[in-house]
N, C-alpha and C. Protein backbone atom coordinates (compact mmCIF):
# COMPACT_ATOMS: atom_id res chain seq x y z
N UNK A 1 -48.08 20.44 70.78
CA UNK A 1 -47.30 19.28 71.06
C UNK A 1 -46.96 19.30 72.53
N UNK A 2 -47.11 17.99 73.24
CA UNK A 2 -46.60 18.52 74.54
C UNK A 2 -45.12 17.72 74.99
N UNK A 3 -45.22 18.17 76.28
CA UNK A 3 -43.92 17.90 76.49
C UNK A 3 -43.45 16.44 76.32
N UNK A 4 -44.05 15.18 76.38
CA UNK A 4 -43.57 13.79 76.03
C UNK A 4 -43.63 13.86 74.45
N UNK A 5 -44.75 14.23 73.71
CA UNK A 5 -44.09 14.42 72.43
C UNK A 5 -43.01 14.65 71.59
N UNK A 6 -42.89 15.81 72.24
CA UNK A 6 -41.40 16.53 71.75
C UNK A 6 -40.56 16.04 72.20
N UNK A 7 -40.89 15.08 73.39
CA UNK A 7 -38.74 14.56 73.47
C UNK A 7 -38.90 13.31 72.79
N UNK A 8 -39.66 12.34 72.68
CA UNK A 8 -40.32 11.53 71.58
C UNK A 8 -39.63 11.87 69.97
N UNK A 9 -39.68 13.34 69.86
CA UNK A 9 -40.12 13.49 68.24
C UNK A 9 -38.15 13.46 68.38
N UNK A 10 -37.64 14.56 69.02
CA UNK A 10 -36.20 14.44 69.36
C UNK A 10 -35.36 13.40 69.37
N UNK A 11 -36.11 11.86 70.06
CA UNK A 11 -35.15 10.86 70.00
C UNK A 11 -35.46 10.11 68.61
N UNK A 12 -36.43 10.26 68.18
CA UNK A 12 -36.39 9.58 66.67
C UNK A 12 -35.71 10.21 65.59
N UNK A 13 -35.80 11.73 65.76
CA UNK A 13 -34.75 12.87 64.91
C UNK A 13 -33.36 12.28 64.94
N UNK A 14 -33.16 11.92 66.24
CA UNK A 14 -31.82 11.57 66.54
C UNK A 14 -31.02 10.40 66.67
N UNK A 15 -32.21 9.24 66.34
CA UNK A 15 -32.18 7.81 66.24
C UNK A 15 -31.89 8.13 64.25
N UNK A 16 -32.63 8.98 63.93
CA UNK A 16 -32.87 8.78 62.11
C UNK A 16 -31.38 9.46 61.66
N UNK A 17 -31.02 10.44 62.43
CA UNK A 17 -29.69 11.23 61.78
C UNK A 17 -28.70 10.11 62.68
N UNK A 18 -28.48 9.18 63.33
CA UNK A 18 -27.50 8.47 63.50
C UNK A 18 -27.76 7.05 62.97
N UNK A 19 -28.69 6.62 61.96
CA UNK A 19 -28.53 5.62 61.23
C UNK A 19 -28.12 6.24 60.23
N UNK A 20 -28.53 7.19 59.35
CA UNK A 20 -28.11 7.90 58.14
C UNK A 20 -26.35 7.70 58.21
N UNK A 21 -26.06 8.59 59.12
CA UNK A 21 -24.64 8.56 59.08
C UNK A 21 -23.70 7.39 59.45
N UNK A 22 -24.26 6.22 60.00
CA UNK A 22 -23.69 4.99 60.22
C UNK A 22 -23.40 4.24 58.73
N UNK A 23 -24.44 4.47 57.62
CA UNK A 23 -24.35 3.47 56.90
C UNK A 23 -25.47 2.58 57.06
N UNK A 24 -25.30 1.70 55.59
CA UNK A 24 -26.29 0.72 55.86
C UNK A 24 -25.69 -0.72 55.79
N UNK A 25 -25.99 -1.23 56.86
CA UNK A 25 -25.14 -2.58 57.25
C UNK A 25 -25.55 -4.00 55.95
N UNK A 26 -24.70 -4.40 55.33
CA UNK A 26 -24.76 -5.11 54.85
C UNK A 26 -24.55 -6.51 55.18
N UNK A 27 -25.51 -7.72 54.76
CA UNK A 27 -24.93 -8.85 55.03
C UNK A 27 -24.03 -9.78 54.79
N UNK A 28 -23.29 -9.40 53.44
CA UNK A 28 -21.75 -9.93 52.90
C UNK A 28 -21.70 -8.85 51.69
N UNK A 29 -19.94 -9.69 50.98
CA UNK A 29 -19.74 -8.74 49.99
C UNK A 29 -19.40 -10.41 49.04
N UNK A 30 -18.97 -9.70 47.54
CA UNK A 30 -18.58 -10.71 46.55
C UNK A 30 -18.03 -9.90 45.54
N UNK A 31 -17.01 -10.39 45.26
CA UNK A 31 -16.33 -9.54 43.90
C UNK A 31 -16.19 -9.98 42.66
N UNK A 32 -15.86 -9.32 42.03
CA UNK A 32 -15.48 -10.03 40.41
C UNK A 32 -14.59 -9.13 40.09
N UNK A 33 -13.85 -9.43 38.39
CA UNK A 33 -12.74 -9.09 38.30
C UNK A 33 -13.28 -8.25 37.15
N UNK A 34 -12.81 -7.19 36.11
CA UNK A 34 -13.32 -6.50 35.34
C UNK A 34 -11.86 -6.69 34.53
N UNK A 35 -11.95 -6.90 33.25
CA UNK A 35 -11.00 -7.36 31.96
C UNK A 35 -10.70 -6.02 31.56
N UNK A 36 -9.81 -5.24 31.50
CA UNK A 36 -9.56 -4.03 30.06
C UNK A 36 -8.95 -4.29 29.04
N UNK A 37 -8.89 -4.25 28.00
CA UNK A 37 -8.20 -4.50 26.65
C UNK A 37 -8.28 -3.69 26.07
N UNK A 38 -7.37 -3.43 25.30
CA UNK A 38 -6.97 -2.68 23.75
C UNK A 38 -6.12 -3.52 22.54
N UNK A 39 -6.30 -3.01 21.78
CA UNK A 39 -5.19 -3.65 20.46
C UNK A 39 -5.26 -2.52 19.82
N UNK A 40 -3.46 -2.75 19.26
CA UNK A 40 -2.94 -1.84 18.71
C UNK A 40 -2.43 -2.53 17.12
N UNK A 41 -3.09 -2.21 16.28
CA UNK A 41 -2.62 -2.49 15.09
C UNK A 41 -1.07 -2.30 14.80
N UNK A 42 -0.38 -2.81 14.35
CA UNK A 42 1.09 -2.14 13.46
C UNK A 42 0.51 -1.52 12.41
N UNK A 43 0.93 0.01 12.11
CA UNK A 43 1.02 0.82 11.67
C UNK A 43 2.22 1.80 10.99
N UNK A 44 2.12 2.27 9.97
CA UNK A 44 3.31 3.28 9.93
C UNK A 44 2.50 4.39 8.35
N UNK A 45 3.46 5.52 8.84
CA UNK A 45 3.66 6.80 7.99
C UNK A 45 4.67 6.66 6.98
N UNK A 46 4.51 7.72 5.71
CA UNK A 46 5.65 7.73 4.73
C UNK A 46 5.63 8.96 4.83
N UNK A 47 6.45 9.87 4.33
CA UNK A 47 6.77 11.21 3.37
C UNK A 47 8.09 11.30 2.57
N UNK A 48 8.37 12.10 2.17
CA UNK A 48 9.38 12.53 1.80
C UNK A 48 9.64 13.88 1.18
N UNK A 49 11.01 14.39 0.50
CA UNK A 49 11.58 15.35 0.58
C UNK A 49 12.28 14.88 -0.95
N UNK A 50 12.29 16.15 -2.03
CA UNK A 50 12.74 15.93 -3.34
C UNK A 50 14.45 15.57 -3.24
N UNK A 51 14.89 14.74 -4.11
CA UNK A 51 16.49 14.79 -4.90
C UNK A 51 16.25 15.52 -5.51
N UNK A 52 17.31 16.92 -4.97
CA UNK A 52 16.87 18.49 -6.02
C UNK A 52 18.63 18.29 -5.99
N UNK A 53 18.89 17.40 -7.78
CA UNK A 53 20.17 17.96 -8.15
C UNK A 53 21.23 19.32 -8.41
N UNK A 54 20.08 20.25 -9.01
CA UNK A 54 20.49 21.20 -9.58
C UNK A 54 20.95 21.64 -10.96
N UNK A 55 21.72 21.98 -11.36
CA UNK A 55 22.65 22.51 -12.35
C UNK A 55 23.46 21.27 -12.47
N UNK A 56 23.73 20.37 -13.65
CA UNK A 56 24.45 19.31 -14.21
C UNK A 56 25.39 19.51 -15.30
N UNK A 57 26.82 19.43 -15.55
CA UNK A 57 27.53 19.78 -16.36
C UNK A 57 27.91 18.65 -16.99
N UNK A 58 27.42 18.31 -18.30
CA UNK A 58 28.22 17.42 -19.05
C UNK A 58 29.42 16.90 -19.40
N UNK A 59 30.12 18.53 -18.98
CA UNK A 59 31.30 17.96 -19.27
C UNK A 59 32.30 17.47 -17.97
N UNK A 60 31.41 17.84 -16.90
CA UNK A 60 32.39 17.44 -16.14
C UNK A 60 32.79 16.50 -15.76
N UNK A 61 34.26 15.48 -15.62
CA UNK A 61 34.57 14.49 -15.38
C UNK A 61 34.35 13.61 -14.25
N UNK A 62 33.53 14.68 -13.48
CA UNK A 62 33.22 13.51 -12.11
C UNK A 62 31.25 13.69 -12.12
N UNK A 63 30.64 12.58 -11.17
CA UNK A 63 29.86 12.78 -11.17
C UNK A 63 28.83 13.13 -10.29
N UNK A 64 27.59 13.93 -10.56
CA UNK A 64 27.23 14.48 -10.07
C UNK A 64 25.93 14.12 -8.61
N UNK A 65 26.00 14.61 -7.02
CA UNK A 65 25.25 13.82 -6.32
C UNK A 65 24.39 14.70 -5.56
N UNK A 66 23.04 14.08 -4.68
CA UNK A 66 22.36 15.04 -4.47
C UNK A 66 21.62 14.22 -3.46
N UNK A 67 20.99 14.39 -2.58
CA UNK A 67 20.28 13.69 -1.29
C UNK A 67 18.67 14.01 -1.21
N UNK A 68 17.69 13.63 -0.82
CA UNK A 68 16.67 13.89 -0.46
C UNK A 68 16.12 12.74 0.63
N UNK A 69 15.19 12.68 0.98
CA UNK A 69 14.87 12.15 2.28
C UNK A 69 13.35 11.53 2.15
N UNK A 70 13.27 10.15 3.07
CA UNK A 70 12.07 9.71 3.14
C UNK A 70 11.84 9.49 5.00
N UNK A 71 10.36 9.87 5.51
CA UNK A 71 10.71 10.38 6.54
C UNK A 71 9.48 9.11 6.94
N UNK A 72 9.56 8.23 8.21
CA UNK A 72 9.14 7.06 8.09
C UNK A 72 8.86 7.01 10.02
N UNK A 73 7.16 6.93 9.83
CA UNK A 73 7.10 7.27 11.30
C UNK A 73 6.19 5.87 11.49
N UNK A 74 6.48 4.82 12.85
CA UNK A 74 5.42 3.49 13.00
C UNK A 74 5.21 3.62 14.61
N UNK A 75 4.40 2.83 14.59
CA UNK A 75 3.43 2.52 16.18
C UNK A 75 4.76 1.32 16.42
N UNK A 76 5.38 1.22 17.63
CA UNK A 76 6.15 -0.01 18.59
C UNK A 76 5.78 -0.95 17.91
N UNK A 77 7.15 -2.22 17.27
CA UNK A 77 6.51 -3.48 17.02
C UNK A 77 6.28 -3.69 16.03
N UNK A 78 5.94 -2.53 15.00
CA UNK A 78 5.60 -2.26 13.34
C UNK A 78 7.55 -2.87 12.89
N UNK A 79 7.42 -3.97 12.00
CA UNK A 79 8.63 -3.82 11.13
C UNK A 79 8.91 -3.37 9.93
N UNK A 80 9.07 -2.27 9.32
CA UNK A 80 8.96 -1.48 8.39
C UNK A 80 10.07 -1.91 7.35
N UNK A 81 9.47 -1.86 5.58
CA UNK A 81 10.72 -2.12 5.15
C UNK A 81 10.48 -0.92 3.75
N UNK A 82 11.07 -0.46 3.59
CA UNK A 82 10.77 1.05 2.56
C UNK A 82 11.05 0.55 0.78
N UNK A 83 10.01 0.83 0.20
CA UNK A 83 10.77 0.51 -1.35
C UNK A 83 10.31 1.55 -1.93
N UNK A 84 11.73 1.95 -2.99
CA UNK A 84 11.01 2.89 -4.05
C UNK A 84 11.08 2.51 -5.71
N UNK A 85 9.81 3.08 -5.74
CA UNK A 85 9.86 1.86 -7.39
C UNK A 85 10.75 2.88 -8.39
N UNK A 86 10.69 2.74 -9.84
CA UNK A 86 11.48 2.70 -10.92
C UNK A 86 11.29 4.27 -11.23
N UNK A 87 10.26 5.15 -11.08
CA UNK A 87 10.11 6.34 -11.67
C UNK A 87 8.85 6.31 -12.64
N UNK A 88 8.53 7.42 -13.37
CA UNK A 88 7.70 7.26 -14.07
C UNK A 88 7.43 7.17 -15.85
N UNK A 89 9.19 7.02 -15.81
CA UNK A 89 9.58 6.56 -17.03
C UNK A 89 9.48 5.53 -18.59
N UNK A 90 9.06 5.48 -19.13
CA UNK A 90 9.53 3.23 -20.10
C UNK A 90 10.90 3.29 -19.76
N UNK A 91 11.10 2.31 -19.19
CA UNK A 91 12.36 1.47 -19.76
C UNK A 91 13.29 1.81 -18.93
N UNK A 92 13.00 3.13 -17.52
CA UNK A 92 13.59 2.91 -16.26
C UNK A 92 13.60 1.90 -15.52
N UNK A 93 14.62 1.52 -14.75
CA UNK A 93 14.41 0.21 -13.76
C UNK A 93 15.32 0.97 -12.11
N UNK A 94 15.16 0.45 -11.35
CA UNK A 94 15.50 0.94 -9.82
C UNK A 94 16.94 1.10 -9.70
N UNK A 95 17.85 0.17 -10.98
CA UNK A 95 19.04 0.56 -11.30
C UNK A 95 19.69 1.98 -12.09
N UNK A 96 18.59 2.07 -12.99
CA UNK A 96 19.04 2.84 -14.02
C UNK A 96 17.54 3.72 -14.46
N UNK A 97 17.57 5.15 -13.40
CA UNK A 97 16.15 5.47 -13.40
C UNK A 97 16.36 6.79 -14.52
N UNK A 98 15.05 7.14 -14.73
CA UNK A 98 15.02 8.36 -16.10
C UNK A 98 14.34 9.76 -15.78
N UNK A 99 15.25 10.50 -15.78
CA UNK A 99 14.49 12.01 -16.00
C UNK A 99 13.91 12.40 -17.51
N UNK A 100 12.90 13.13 -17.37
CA UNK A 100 12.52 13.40 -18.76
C UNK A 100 12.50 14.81 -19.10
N UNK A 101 12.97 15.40 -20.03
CA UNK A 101 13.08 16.34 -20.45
C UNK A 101 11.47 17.37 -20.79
N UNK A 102 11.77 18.19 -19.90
CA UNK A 102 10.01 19.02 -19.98
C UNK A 102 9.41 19.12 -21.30
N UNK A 103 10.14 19.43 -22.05
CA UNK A 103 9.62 20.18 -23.23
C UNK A 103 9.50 18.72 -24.69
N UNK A 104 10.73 18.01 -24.72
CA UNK A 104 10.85 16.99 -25.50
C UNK A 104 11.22 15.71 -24.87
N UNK A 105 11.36 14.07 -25.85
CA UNK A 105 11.48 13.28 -25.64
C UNK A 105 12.70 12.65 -24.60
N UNK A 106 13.58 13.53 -24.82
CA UNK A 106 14.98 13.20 -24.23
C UNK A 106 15.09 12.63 -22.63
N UNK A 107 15.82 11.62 -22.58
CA UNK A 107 15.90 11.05 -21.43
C UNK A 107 17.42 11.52 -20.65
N UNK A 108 17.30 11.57 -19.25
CA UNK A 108 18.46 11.42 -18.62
C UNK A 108 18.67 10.73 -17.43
N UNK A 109 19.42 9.84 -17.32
CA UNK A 109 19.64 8.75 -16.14
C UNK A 109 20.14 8.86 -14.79
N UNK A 110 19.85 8.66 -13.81
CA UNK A 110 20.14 8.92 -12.62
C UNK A 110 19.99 7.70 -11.69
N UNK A 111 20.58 7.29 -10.67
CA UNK A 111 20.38 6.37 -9.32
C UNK A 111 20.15 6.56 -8.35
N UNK A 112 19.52 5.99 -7.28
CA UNK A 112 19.44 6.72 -5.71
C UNK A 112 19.49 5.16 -5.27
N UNK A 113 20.30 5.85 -4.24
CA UNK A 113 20.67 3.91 -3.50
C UNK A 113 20.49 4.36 -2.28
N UNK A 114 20.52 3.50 -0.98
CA UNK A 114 20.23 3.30 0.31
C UNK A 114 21.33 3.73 0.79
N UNK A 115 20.92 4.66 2.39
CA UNK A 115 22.38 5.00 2.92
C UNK A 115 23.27 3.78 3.33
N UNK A 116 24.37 3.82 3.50
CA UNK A 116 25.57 2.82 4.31
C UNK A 116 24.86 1.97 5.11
N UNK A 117 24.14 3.23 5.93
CA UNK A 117 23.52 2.28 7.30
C UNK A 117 22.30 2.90 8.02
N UNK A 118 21.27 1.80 8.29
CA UNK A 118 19.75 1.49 8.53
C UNK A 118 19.49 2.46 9.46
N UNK A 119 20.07 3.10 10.47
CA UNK A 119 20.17 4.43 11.31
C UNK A 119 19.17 5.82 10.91
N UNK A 120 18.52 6.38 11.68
CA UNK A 120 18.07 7.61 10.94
C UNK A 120 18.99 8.31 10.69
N UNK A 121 19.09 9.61 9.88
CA UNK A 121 20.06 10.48 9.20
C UNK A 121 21.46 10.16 9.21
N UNK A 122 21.15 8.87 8.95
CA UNK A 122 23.02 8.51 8.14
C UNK A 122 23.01 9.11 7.06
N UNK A 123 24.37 10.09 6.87
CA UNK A 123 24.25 10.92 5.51
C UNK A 123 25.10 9.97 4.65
N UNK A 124 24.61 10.99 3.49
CA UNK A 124 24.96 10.24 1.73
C UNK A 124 26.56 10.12 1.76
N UNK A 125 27.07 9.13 1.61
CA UNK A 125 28.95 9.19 1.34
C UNK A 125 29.50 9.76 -0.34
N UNK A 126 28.47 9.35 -1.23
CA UNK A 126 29.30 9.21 -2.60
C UNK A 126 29.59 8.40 -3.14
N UNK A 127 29.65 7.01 -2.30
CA UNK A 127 30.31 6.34 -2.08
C UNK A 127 28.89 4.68 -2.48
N UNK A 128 27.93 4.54 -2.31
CA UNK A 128 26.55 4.41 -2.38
C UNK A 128 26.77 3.62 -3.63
N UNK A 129 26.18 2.19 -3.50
CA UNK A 129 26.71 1.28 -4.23
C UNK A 129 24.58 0.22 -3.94
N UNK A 130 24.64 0.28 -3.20
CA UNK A 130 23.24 -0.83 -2.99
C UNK A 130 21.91 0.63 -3.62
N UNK A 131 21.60 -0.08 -5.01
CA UNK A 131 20.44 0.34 -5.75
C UNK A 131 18.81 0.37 -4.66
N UNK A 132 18.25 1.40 -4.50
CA UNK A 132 16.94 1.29 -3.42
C UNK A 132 15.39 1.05 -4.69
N UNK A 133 15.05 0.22 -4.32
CA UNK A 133 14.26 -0.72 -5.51
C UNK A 133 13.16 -1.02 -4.40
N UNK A 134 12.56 -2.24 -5.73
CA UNK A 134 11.19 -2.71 -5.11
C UNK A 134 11.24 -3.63 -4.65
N UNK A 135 12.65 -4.99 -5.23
CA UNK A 135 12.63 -6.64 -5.05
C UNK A 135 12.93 -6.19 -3.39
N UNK A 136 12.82 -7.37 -3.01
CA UNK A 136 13.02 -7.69 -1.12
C UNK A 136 14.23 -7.15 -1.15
N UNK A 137 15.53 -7.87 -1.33
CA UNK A 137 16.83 -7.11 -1.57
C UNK A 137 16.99 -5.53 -1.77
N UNK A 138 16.14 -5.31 -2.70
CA UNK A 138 16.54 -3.60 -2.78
C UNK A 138 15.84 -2.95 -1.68
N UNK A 139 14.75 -3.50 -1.36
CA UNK A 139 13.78 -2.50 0.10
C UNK A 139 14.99 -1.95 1.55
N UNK A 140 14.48 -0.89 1.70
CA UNK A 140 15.42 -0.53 2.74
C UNK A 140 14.95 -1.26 4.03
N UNK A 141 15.40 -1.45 5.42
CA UNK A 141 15.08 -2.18 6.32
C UNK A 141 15.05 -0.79 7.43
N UNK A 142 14.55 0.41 7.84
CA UNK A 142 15.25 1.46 8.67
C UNK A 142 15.15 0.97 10.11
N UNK A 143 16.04 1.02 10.73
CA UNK A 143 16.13 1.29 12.35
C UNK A 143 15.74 2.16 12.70
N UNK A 144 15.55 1.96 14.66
CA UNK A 144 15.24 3.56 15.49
C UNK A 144 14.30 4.24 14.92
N UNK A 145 12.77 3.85 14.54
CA UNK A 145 11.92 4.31 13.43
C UNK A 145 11.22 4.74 14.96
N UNK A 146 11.09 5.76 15.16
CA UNK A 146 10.04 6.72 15.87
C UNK A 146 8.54 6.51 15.42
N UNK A 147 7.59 7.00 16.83
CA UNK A 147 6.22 6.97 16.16
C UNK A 147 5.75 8.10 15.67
N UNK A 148 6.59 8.97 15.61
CA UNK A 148 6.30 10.51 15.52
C UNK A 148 7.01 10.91 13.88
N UNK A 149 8.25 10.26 13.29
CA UNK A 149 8.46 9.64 12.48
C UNK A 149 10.31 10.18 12.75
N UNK A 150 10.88 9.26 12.07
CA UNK A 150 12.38 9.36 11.98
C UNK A 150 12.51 9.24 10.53
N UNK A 151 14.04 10.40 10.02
CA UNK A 151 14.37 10.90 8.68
C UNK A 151 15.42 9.97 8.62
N UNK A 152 15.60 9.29 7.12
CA UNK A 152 16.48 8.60 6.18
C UNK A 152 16.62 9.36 4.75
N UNK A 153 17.75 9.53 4.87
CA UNK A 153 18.65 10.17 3.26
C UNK A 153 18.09 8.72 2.20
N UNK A 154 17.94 9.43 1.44
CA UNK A 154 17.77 8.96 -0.38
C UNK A 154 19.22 9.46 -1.18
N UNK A 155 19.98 8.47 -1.74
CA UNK A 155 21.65 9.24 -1.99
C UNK A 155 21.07 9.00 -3.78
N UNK A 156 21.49 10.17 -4.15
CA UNK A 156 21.22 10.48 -5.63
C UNK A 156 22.38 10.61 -6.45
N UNK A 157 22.59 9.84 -7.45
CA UNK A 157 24.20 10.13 -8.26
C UNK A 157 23.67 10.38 -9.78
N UNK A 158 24.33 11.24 -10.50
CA UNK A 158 24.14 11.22 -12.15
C UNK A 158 25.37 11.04 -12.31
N UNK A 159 25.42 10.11 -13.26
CA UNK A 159 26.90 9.76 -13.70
C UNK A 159 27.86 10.82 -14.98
N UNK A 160 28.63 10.56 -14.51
CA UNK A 160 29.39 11.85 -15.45
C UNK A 160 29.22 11.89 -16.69
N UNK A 161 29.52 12.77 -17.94
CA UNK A 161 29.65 12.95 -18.82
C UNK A 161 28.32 12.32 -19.86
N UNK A 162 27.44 12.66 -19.14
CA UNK A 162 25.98 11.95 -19.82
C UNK A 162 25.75 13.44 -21.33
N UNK A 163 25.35 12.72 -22.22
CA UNK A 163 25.16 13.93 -23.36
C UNK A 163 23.61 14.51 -23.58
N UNK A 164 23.13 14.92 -22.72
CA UNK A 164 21.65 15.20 -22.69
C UNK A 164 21.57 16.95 -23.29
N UNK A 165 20.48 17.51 -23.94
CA UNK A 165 19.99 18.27 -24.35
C UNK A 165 19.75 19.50 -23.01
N UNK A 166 20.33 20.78 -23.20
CA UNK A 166 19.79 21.76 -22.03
C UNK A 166 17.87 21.75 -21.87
N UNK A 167 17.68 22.33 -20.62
CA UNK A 167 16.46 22.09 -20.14
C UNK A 167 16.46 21.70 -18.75
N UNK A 168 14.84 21.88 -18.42
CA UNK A 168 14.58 21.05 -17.32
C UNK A 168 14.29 19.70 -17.67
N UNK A 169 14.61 18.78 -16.11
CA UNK A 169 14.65 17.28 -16.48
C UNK A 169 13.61 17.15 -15.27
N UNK A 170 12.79 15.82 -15.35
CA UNK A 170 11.55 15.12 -13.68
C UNK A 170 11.82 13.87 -13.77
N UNK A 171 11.49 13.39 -12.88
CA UNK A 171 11.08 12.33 -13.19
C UNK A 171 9.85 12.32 -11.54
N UNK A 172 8.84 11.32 -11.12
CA UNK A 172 8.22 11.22 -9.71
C UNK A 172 8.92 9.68 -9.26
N UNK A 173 9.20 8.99 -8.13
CA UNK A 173 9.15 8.78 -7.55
C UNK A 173 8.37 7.94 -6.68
N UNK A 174 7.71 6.57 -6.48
CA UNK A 174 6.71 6.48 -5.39
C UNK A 174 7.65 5.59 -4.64
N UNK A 175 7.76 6.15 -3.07
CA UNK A 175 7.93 5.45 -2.13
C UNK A 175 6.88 4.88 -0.84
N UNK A 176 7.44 3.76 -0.62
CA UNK A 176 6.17 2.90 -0.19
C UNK A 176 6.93 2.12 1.09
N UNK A 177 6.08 2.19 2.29
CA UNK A 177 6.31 1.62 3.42
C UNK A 177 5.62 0.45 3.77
N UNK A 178 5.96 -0.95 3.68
CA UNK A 178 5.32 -1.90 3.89
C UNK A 178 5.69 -2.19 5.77
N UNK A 179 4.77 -2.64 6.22
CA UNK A 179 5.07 -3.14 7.73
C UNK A 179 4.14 -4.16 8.06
């Protein structure tokens, strides 16, 4: 190579590595806009936690109460309203629900009504008067419902002086979250 070559080959080396690094010149630009979306269904969770009365005395003059819990988790925006039906009884109703005796026919009656107030863990008073059912009226309405889920008491009463047979007593339960 001789010497005009090589300074030749040099300024094109050096013409090519300073367009590279300039960029490449464009003659305009134009934009557009790009849309993202999602949708979020309303959604929600149920569980719950047994009314474990215990030991029931017939004779005793007052009556007997016991709590368990339905634990109720929704996505923002979900309006949740909780019902629990009759048991798995004949001839129970959401007023007047039935335990059944393990071994024989024998029935024993029990209620669970809605706490005071729509709040998570408002506890049971005793005091528990609104029956928790299936009609619109009886459905619970809960507030402050988390998506992760928030706990509501189930208030359980057996009324005094019921004349039932010793034994174990069941009854199940289905609670149901409409939203």
């Amino acid at each position: 190579m001789n010497k005009f070559s090589a300074s030749r080959f040099a300024v094109a080396a050096a013409a090519a590595v300073a367009v590279s690094s300039a960029g490449v010149a464009f003659a305009g630009t134009a934009t557009a806009t790009l849309n993202v979306t999602a949708n979020i269904d309303a959604s929600c969770t149920i569980s719950a936690t047994p009314v474990a009365f215990g030991a029931y005395n017939p004779t005793s003059a007052t009556a007997h109460y016991a709590s368990g819990t339905v634990t109720v988790g929704c996505v923002k925006g979900s309006v949740p309203t909780v019902a629990l039906d009759g048991g798995q009884h004949q001839g129970a109703t959401v007023i007047d629900r039935s335990m059944k005796h393990a071994t024989d026919a024998d029935l024993f009656s029990y209620s669970l009504f809605k706490p005071t107030a729509a709040a998570p863990n408002t506890a049971c008073t005793n005091a528990e008067t609104d029956a928790w059912g299936t009609d619109p009226a009886q459905r619970f309405s809960p507030t402050g419902v988390a998506l992760n889920g928030s706990v509501y008491n189930v208030c359980g009463k057996i009324a005094a002086g019921q004349d039932a047979a010793a034994g174990t007593y069941s009854d199940v339960v289905t609670a149901t979250v409409e939203f």
